[in-house]
N, C-alpha and C. Protein backbone atom coordinates (compact mmCIF):
# COMPACT_ATOMS: atom_id res chain seq x y z
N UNK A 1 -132.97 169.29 67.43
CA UNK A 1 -133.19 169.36 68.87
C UNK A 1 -131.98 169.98 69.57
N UNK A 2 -130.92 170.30 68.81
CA UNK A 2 -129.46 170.34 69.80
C UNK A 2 -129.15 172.22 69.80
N UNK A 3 -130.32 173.14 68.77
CA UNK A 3 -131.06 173.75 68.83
C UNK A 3 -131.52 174.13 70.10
N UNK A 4 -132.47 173.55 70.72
CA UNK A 4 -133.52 173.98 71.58
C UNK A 4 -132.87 173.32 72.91
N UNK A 5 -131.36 172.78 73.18
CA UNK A 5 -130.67 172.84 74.04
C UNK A 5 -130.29 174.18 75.01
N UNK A 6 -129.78 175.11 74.08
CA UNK A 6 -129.64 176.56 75.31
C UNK A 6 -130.83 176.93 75.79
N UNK A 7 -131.91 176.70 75.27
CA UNK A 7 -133.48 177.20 75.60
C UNK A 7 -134.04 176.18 76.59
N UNK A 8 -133.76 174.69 76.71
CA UNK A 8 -133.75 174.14 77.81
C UNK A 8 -133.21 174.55 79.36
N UNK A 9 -132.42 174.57 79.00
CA UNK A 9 -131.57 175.23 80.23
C UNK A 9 -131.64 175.91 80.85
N UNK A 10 -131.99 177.12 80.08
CA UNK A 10 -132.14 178.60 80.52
C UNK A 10 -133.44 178.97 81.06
N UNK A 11 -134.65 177.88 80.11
CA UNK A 11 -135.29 177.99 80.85
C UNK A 11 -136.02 177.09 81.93
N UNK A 12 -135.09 176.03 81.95
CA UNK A 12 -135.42 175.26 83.48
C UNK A 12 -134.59 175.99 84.58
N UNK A 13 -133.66 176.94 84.30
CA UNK A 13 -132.47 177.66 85.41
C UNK A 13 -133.90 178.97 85.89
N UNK A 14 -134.55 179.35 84.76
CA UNK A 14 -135.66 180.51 85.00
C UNK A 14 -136.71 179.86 86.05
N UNK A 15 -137.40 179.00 85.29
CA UNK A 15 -137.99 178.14 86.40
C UNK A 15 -138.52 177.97 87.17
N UNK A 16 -137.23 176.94 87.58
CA UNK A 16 -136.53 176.58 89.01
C UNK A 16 -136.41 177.98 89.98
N UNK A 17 -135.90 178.71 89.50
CA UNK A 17 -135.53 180.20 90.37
C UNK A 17 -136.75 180.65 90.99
N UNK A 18 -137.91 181.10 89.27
CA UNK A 18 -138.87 181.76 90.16
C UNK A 18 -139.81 180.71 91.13
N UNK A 19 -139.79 179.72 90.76
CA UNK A 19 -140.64 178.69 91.45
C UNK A 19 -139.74 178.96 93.04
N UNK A 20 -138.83 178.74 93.05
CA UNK A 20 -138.20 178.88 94.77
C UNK A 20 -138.33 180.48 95.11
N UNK A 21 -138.57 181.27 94.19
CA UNK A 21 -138.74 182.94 95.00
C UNK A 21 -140.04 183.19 95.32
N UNK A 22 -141.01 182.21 95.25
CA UNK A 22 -142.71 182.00 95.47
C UNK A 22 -143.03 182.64 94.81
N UNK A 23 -142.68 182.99 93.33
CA UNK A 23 -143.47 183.81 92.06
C UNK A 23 -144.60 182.84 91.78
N UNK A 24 -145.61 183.82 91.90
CA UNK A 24 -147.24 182.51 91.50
C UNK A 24 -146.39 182.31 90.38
N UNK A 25 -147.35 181.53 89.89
CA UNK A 25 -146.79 180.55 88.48
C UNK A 25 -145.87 180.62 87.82
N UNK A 26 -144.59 180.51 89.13
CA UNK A 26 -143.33 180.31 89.00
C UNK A 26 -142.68 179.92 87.66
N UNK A 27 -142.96 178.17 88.06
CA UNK A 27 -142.43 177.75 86.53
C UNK A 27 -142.21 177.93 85.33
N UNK A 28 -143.78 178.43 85.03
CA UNK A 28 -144.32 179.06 83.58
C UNK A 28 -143.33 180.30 83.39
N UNK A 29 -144.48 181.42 84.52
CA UNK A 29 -143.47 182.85 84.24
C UNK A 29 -141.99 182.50 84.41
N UNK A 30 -141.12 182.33 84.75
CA UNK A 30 -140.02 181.92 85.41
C UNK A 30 -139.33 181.15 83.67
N UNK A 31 -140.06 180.47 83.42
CA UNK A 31 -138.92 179.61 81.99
C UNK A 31 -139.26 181.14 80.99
N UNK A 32 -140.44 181.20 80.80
CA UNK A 32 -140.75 182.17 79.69
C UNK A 32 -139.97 183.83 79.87
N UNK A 33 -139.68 184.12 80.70
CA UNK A 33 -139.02 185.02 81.38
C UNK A 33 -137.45 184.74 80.76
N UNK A 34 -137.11 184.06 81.16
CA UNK A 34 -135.92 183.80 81.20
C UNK A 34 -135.00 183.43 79.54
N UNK A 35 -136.39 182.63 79.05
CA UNK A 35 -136.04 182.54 77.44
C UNK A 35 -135.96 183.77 76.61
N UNK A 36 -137.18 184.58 77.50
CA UNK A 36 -137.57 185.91 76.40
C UNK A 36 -135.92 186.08 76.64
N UNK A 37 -135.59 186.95 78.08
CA UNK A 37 -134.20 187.68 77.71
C UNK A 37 -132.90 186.95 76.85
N UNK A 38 -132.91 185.32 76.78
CA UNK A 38 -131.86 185.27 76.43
C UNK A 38 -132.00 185.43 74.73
N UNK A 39 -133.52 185.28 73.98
CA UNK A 39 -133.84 185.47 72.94
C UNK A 39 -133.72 187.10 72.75
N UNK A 40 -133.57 187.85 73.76
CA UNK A 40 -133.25 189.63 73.36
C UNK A 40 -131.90 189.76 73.11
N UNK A 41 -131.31 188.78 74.08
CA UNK A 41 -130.24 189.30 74.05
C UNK A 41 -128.61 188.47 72.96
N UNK A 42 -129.31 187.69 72.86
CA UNK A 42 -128.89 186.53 71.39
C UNK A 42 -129.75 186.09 70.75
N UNK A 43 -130.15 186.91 69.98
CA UNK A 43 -131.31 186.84 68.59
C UNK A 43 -131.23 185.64 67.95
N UNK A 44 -130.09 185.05 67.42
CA UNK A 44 -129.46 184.02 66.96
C UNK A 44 -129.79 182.41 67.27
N UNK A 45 -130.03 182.67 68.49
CA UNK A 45 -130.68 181.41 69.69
C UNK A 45 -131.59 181.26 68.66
N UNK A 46 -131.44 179.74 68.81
CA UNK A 46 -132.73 178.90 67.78
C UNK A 46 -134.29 179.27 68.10
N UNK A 47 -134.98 178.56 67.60
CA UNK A 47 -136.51 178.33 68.16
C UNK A 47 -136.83 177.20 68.67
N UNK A 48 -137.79 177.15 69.19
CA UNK A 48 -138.46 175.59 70.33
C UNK A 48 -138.76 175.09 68.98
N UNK A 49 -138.46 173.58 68.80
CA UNK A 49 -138.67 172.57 67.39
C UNK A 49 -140.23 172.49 68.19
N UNK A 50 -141.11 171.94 66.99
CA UNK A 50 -142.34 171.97 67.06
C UNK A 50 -142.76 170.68 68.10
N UNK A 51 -141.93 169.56 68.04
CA UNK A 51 -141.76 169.03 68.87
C UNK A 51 -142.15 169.47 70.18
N UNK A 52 -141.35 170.16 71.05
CA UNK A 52 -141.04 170.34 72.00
C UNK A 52 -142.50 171.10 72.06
N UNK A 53 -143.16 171.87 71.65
CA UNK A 53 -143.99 172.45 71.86
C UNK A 53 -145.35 171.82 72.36
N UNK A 54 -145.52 170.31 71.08
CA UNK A 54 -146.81 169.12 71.02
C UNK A 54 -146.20 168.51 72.66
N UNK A 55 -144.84 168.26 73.31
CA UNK A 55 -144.44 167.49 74.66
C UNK A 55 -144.83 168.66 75.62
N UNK A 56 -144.90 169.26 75.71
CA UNK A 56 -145.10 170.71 76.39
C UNK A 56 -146.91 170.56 76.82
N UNK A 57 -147.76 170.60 75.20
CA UNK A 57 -148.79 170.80 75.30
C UNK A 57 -149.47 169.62 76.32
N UNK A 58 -148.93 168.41 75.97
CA UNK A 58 -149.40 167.09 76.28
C UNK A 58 -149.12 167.09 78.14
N UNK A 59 -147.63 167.86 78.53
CA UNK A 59 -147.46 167.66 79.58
C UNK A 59 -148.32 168.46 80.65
N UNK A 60 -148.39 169.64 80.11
CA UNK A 60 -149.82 170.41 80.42
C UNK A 60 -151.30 169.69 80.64
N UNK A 61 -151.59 169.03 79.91
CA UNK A 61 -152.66 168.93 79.69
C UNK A 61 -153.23 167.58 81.05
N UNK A 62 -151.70 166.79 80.53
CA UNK A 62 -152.10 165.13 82.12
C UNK A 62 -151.55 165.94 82.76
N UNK A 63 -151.04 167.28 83.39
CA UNK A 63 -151.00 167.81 84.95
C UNK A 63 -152.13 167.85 85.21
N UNK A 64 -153.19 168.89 84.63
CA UNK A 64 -154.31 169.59 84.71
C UNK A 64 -155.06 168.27 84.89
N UNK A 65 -154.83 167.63 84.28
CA UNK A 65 -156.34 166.43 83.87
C UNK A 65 -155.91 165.43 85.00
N UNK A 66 -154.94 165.35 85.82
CA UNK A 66 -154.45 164.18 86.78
C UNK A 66 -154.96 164.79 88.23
N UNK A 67 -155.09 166.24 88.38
CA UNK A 67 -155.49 166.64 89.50
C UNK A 67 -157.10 166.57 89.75
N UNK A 68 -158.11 165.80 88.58
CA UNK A 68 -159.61 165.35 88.58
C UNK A 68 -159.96 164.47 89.36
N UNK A 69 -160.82 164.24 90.51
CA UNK A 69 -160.99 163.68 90.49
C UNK A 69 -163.17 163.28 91.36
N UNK A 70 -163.55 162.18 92.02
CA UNK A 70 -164.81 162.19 92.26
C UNK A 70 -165.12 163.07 93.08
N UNK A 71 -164.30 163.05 94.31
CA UNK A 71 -164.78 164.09 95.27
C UNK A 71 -164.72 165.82 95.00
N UNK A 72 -163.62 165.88 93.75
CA UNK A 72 -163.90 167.27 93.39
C UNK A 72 -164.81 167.97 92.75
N UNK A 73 -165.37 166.80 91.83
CA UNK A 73 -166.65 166.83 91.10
C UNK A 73 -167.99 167.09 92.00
N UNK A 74 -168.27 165.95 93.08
CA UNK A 74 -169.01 166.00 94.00
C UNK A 74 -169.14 167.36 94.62
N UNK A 75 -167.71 168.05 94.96
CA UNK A 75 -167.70 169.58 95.99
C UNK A 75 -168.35 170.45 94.96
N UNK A 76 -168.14 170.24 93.41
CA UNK A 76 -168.26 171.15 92.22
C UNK A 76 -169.91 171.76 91.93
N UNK A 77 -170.46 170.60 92.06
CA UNK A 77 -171.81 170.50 91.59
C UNK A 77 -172.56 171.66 92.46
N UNK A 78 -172.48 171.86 93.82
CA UNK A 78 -173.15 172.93 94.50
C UNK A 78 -172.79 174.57 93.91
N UNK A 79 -171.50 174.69 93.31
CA UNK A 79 -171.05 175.92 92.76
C UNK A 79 -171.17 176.00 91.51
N UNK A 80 -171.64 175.15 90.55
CA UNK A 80 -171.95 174.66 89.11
C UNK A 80 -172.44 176.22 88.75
N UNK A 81 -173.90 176.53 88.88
CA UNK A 81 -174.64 177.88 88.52
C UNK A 81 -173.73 178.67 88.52
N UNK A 82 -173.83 178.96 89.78
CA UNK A 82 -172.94 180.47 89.88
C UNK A 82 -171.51 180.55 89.19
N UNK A 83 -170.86 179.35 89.19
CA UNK A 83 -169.39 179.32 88.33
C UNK A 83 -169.70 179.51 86.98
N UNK A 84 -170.51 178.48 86.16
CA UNK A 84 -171.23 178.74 85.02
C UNK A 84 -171.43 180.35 84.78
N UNK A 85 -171.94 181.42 85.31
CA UNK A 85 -172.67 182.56 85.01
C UNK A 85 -171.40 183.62 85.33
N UNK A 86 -170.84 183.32 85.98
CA UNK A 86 -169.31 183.87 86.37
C UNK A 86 -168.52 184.38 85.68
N UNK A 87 -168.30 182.51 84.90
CA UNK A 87 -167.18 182.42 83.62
C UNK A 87 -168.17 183.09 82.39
N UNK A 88 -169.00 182.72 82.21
CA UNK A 88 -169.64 183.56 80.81
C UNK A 88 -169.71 185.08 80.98
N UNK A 89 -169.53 185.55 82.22
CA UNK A 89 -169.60 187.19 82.67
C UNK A 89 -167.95 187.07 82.14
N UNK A 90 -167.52 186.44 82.74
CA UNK A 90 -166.06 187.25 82.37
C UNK A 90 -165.36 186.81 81.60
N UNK A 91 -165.65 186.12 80.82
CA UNK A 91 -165.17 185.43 79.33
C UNK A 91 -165.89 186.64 78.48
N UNK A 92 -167.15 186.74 78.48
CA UNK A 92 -167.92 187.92 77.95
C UNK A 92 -167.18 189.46 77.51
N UNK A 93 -166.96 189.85 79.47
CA UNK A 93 -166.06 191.27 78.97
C UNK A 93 -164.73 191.26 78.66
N UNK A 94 -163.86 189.98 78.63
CA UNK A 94 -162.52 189.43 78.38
C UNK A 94 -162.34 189.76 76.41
N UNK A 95 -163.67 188.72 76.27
CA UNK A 95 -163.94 189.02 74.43
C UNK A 95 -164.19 190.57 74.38
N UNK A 96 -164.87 191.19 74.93
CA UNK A 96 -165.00 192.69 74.28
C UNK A 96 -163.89 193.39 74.49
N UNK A 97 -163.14 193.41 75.54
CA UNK A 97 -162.07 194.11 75.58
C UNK A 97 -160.93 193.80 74.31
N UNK A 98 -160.99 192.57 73.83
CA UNK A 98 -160.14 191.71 73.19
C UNK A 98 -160.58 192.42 72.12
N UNK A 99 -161.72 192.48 71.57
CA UNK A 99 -162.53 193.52 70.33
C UNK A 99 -162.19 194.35 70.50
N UNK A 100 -161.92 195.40 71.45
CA UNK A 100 -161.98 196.98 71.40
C UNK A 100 -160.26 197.10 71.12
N UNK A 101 -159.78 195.80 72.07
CA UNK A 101 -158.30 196.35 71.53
C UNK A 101 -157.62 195.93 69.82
N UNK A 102 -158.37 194.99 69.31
CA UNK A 102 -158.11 194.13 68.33
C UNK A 102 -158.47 195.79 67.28
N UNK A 103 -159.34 196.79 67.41
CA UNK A 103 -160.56 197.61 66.87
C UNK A 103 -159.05 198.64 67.04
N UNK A 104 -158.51 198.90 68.18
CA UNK A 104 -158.13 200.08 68.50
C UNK A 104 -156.31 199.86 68.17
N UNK A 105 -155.94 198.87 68.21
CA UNK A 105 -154.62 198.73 67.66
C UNK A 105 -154.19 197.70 65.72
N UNK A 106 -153.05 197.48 66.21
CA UNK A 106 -153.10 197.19 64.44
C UNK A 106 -152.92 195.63 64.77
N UNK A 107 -153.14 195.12 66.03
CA UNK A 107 -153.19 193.36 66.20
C UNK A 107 -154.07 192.72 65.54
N UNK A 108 -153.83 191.60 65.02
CA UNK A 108 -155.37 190.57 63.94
C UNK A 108 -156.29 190.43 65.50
N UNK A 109 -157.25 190.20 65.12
CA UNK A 109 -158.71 190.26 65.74
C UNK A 109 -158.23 188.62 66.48
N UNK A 110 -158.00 187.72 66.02
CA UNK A 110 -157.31 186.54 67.10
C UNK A 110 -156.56 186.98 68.42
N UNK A 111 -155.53 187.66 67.92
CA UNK A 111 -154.54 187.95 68.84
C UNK A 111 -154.96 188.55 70.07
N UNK A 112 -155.59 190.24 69.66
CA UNK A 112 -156.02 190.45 70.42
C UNK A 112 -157.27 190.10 71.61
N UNK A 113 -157.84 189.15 70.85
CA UNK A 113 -159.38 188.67 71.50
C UNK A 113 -158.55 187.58 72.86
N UNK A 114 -157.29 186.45 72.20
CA UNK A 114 -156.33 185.70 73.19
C UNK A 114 -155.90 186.66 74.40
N UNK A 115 -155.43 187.68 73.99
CA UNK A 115 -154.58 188.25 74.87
C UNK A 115 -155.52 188.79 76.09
N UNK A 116 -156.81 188.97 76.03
CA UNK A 116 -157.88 189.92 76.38
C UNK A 116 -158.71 188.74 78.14
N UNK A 117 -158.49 187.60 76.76
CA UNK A 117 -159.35 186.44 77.03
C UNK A 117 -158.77 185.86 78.87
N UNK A 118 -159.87 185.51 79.45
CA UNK A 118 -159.27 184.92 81.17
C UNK A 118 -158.97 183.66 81.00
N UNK A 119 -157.55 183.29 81.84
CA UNK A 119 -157.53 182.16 81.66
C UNK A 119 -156.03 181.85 81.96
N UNK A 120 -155.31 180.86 82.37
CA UNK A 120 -153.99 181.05 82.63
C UNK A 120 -153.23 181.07 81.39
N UNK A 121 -152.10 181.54 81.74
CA UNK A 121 -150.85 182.00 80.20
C UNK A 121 -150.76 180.96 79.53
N UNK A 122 -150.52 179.80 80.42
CA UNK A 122 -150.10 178.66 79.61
C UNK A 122 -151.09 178.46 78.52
N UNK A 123 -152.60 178.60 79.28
CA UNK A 123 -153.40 177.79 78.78
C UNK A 123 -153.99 178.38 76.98
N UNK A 124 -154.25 179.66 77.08
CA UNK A 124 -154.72 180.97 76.58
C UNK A 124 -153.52 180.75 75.29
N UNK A 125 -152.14 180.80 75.64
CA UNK A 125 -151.08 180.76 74.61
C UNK A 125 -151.10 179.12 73.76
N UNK A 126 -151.41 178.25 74.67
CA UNK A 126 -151.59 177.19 73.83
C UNK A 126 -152.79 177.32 72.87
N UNK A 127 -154.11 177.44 73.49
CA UNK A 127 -155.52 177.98 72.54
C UNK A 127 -155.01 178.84 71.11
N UNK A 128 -154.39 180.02 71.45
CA UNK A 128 -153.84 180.56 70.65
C UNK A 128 -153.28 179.69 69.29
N UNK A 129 -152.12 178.91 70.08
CA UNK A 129 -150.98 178.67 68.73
C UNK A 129 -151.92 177.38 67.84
N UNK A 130 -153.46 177.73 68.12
CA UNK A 130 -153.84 176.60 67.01
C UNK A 130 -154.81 177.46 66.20
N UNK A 131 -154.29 178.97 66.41
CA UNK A 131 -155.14 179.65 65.69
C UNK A 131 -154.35 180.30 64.85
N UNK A 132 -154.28 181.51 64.01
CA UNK A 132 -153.34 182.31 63.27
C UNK A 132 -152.67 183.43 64.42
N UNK A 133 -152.85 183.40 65.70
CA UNK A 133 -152.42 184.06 66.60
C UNK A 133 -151.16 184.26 66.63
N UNK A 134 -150.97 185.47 67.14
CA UNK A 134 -149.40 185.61 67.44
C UNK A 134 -149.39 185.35 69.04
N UNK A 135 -148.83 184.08 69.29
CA UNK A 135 -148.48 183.69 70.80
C UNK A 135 -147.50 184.33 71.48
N UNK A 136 -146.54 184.59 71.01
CA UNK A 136 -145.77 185.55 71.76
C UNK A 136 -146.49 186.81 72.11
N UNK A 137 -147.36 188.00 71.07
CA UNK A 137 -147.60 188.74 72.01
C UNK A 137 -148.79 188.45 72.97
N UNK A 138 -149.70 187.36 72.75
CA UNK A 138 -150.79 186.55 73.41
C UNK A 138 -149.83 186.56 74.82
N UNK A 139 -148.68 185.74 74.88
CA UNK A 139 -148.07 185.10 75.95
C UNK A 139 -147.57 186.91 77.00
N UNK A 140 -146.92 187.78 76.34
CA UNK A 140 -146.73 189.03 77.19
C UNK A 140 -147.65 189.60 77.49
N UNK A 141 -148.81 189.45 76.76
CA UNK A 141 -150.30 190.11 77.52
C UNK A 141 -150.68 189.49 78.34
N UNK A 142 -151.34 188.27 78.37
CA UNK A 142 -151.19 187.33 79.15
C UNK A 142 -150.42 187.63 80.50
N UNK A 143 -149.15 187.57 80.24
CA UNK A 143 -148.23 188.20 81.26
C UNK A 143 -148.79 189.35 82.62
N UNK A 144 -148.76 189.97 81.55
CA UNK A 144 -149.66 191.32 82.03
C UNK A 144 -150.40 191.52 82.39
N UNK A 145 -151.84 190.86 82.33
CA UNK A 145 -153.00 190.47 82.67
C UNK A 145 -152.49 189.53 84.01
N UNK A 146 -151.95 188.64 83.57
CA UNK A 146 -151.46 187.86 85.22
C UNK A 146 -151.32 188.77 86.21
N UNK A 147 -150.36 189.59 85.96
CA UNK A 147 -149.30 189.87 87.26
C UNK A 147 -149.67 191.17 87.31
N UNK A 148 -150.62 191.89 86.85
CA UNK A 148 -151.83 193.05 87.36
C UNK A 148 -152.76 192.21 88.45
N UNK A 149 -153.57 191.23 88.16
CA UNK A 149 -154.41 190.70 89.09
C UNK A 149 -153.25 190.28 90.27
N UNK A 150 -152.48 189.75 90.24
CA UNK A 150 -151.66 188.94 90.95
C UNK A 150 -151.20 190.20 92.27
N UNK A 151 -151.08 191.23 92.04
CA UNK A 151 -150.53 192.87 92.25
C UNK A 151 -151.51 192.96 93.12
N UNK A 152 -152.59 193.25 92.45
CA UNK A 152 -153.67 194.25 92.48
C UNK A 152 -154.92 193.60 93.34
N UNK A 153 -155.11 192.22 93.29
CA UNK A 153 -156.09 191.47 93.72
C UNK A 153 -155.82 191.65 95.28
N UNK A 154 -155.13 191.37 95.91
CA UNK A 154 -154.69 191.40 97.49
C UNK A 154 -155.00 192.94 97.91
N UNK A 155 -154.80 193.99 97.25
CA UNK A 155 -154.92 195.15 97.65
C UNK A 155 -156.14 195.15 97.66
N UNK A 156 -156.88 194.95 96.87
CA UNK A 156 -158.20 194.98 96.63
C UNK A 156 -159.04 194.52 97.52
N UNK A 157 -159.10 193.51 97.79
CA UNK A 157 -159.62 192.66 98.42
C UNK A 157 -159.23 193.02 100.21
N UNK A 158 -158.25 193.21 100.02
CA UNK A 158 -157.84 194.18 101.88
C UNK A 158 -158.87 195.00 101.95
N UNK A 159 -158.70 195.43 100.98
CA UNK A 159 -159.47 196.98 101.09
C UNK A 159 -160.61 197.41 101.24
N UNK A 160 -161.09 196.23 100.17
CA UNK A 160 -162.89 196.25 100.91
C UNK A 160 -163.12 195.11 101.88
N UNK A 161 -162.54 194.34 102.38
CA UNK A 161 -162.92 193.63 103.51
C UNK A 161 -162.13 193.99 105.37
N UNK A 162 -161.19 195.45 104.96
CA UNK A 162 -160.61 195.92 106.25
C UNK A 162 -160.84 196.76 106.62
């Protein structure tokens, strides 16, 4: 664990930062950000013990699952269909793209199908690391896929509604 000390740090200092510069998903992008460079730039830097990864997953999981509750369920049920037909539309062309790139580069057919796939980084990179996936490049596509919509969505959306 005394290991995955500089990687603590660096990336609660990442964070913390982007979370106060109003980077959407500050925290996430913001630690992972911050680890990548210090892992570029001191190769040497350990790895996250597997540990840290299962406390990670778990802490993820009671955020997500603590923000449930009756009345959201109740608001849910009127948007059920259309959310339902939504997510299978775009889970749908998420997997084919994930195929065409898995088809068109030299990534295993996991990797690329993760990286392709909608869904937040965290979530998509965890799915991943219980597969033969490579999460790191899952997690920079991911990336990428974020912070294109994140870009691009506001313009968009001006644009046909101004």
């Amino acid at each position: 664990m005394r290991k995955a000390f500089p990687l603590l740090v660096v990336g609660t200092t990442g964070a913390l930062a982007a979370d106060r510069l109003g980077i959407p998903a500050g925290l996430f992008i913001g630690a992972m950000l911050a680890v990548a460079t210090l892992k570029l730039l001191y190769p040497t830097v350990g790895e996250a013990p597997t540990a840290l990864k299962v406390i990670g997953g778990a802490l993820l999981g009671t955020a997500v699952g603590s923000t449930f509750n009756r009345a959201l369920l109740a608001q849910m049920g009127s948007l059920l269909l259309p959310t339902v037909g939504a997510t299978l539309a775009v889970t749908a062309t998420g997997l084919a793209l994930g195929w065409v790139l898995g088809r068109l580069t030299d990534l295993d057919m996991a990797t690329a199908l993760f990286c392709l796939t909608p869904g937040g980084v965290a979530e998509m990179v965890a799915a991943a690391q219980d597969t033969a996936a490579d999460i790191t490049v899952v997690a920079v596509l991911q990336l990428v896929r974020l912070t294109s919509v994140l870009l691009l969505a506001p313009v968009i959306i001006a644009w046909l509604f101004d």
